[in-house]
C-alpha atoms as a PDB file:
ATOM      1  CA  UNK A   1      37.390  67.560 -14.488  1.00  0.00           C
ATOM      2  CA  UNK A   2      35.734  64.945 -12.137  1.00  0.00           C
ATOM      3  CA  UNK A   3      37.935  63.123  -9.959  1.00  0.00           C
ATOM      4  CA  UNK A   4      36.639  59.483  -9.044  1.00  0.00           C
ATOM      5  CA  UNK A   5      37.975  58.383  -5.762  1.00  0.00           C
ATOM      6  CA  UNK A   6      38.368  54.684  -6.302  1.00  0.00           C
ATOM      7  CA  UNK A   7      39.309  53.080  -2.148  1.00  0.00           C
ATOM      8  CA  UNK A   8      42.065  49.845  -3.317  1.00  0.00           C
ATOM      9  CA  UNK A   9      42.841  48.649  -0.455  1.00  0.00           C
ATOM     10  CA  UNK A  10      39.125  48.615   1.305  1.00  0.00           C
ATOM     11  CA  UNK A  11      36.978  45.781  -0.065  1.00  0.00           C
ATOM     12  CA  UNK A  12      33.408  44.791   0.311  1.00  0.00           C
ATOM     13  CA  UNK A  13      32.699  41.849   1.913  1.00  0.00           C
ATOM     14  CA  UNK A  14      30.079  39.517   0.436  1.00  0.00           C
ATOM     15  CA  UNK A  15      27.533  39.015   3.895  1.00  0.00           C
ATOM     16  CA  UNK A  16      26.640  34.836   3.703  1.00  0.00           C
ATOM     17  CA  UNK A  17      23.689  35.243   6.140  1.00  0.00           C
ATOM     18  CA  UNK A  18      21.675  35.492   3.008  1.00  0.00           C
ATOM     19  CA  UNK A  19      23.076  33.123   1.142  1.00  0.00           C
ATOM     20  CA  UNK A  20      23.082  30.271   4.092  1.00  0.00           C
ATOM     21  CA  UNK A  21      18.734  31.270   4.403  1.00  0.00           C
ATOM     22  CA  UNK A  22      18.332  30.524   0.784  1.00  0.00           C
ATOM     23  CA  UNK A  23      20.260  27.497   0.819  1.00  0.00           C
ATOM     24  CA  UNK A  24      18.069  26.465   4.207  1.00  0.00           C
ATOM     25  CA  UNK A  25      15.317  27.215   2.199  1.00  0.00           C
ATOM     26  CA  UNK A  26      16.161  25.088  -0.802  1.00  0.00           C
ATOM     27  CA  UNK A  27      17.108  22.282   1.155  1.00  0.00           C
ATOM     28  CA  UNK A  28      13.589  22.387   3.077  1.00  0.00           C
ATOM     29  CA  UNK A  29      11.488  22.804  -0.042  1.00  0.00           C
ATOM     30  CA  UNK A  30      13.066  20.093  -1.870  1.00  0.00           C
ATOM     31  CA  UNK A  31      12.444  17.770   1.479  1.00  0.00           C
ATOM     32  CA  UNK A  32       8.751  18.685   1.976  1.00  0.00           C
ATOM     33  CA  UNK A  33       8.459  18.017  -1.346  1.00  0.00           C
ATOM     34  CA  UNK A  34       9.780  14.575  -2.069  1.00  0.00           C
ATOM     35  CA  UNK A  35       7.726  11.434  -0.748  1.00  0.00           C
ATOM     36  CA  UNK A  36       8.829   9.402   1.942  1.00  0.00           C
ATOM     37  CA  UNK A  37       6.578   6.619   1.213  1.00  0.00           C
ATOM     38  CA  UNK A  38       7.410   3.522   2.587  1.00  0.00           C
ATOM     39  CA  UNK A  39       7.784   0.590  -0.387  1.00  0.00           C
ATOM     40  CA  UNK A  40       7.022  -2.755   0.856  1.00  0.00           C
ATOM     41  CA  UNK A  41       7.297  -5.805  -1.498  1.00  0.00           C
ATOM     42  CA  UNK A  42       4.298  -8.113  -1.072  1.00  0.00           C
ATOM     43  CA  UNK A  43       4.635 -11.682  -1.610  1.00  0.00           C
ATOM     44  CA  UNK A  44       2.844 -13.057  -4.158  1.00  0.00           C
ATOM     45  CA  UNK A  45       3.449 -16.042  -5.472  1.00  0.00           C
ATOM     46  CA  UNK A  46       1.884 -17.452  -8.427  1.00  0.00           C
ATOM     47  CA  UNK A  47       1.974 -21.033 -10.094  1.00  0.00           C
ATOM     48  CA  UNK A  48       0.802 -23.282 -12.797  1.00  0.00           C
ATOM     49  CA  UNK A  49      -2.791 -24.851 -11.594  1.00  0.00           C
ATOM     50  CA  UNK A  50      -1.572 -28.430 -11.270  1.00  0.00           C
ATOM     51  CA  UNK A  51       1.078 -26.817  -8.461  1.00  0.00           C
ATOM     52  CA  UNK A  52      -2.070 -25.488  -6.869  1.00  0.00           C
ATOM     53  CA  UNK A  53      -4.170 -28.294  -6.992  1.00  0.00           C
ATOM     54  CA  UNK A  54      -1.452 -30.306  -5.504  1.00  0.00           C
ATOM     55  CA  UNK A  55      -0.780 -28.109  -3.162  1.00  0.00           C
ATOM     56  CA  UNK A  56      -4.273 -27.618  -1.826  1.00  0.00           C
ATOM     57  CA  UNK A  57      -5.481 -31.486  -1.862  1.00  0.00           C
ATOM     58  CA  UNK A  58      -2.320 -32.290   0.153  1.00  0.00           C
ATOM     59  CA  UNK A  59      -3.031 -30.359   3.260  1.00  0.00           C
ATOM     60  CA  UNK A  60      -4.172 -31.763   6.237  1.00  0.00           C
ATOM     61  CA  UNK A  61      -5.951 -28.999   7.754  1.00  0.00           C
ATOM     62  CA  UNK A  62      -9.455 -28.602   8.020  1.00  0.00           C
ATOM     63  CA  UNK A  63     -10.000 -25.221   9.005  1.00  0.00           C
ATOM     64  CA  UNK A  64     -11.937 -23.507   7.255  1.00  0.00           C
ATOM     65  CA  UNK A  65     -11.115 -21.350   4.579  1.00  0.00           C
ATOM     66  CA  UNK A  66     -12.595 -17.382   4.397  1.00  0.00           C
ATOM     67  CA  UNK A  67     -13.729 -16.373   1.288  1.00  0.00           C
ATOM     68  CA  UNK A  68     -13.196 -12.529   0.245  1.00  0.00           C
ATOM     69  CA  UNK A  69     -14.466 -11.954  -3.292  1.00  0.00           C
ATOM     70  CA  UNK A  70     -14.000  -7.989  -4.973  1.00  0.00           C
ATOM     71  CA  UNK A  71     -17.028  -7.770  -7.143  1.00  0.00           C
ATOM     72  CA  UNK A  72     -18.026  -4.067  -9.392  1.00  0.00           C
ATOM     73  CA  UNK A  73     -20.731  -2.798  -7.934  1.00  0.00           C
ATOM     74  CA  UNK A  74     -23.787  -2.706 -10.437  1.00  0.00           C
ATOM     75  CA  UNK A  75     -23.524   0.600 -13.005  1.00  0.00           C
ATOM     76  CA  UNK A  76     -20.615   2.320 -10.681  1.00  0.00           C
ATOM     77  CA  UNK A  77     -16.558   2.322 -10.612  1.00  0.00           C
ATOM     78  CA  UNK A  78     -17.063   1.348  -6.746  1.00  0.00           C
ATOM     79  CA  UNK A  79     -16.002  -2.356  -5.730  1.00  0.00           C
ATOM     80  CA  UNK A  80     -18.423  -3.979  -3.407  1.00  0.00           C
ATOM     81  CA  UNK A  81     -16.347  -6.298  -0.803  1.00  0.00           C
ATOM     82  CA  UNK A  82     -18.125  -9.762  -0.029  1.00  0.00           C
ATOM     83  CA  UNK A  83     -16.871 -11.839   2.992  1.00  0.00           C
ATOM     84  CA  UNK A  84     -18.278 -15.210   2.961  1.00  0.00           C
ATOM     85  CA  UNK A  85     -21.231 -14.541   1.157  1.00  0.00           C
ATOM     86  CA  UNK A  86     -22.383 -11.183   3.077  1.00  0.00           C
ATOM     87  CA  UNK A  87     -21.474  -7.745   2.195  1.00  0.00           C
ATOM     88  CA  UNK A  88     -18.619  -5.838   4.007  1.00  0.00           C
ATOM     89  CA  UNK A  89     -17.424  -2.435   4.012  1.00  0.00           C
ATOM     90  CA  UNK A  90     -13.602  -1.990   3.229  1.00  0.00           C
ATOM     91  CA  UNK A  91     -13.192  -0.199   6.783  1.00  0.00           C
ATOM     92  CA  UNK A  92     -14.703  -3.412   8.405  1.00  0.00           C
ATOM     93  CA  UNK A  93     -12.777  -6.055   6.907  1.00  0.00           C
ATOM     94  CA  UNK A  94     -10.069  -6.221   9.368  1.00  0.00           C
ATOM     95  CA  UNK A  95     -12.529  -6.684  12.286  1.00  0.00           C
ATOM     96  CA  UNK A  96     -14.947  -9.069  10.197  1.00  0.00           C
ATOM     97  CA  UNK A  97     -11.574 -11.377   9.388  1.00  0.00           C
ATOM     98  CA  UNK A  98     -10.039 -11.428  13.159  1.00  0.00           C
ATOM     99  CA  UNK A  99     -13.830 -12.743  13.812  1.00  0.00           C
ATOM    100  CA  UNK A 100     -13.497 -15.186  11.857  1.00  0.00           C
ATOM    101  CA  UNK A 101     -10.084 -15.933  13.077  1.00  0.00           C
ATOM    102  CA  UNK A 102     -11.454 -16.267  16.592  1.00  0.00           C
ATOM    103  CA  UNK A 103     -13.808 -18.995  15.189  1.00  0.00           C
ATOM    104  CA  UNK A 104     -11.476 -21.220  13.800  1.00  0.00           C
ATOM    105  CA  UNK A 105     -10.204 -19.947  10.373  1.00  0.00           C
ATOM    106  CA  UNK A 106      -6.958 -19.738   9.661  1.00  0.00           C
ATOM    107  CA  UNK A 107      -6.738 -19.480   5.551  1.00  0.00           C
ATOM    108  CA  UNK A 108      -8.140 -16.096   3.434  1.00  0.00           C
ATOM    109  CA  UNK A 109      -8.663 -16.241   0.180  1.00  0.00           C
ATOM    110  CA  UNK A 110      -9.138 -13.211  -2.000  1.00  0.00           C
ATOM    111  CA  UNK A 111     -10.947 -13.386  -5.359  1.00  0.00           C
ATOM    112  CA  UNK A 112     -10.875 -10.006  -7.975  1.00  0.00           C
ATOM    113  CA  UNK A 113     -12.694  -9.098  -9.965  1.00  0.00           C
ATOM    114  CA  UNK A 114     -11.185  -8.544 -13.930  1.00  0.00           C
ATOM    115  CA  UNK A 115     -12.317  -4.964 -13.991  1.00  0.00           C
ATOM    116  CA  UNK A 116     -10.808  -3.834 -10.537  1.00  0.00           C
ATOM    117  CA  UNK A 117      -7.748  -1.596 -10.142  1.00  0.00           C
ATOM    118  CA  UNK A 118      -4.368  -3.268  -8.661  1.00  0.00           C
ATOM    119  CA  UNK A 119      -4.255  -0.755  -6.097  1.00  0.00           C
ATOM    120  CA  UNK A 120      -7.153  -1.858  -4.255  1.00  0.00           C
ATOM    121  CA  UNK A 121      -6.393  -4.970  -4.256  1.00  0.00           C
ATOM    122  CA  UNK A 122      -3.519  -4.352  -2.657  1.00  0.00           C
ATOM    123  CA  UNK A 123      -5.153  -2.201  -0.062  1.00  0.00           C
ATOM    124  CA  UNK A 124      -7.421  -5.244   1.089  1.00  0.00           C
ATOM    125  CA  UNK A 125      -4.421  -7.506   0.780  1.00  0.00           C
ATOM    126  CA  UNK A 126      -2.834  -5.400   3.156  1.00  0.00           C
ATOM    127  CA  UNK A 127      -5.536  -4.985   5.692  1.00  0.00           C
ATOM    128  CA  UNK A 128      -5.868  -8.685   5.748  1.00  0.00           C
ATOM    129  CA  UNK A 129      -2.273  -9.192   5.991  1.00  0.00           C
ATOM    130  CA  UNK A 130      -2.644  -7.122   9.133  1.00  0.00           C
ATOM    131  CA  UNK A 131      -5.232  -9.790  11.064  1.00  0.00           C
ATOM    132  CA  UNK A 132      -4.914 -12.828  12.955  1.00  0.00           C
ATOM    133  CA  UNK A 133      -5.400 -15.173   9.794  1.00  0.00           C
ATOM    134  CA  UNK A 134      -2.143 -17.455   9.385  1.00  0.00           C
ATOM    135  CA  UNK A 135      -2.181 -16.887   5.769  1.00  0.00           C
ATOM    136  CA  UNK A 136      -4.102 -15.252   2.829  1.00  0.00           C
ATOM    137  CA  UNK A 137      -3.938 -15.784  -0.764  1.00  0.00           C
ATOM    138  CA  UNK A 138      -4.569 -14.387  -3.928  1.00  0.00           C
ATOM    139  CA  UNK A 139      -6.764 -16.497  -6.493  1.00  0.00           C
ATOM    140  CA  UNK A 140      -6.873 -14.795 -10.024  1.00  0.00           C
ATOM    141  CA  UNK A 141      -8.391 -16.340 -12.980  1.00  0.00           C
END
């Protein structure tokens, strides 16, 4: 007959180096792999046109306004950026508005076009946020 020799009072203990590395590995992955985007709310604010219109033919001020209009570019997907009447690249428009901050403006005004994405406008918002104009605006029709 074959005798089993079964040790009862000697156990086997479970080693939790492994277990801690794939935990540390879990944790890691799932970090690396989330976004840490940074949300920002941006201040619209948006009105009836008789609140405008009051609003603009009571000020004062007579600096003059900038004029940023997002048109489509003919036949492609690709907005073209016009500052004022002039074409501007989108990397550009930060310098181009702080010039014209230097000369006296102090009001942007940004005009979209129908067709263009949210995101983009957003983007330019943003980047003229960032200059030395004292305000900008959104105009949509």
């Amino acid at each position: 007959m074959i005798q089993i020799h079964n040790p009862v009072g000697k156990r086997r203990r479970i080693p939790l180096t492994p277990l801690i590395d794939v935990i540390f590995i879990l944790v890691m992955f799932f970090l690396l792999s989330s976004t840490f985007g940074i949300w920002r709310p941006l201040d619209v604010a948006l009105g009836s046109g008789e609140s405008v219109g009051a609003a603009d033919n009571s000020r004062t001020s007579t600096a003059p306004a900038v004029l940023i209009v997002l048109k489509m570019g003919a036949g492609s997907d690709i907005p073209e950026l016009i500052v004022n009447g002039l074409p501007v690249p989108l990397g550009e428009l930060g310098s181009e508005l702080n010039r014209l901050a230097a000369a006296g403006a102090e009001t942007a005004v940004l005009i979209p076009h129908k067709a263009t994405d949210f995101q983009q406008v957003v983007h330019i918002l943003d980047a003229a946020k960032a200059t030395n104009m004292k305000r900008v605006s959104l105009k949509l029709d």
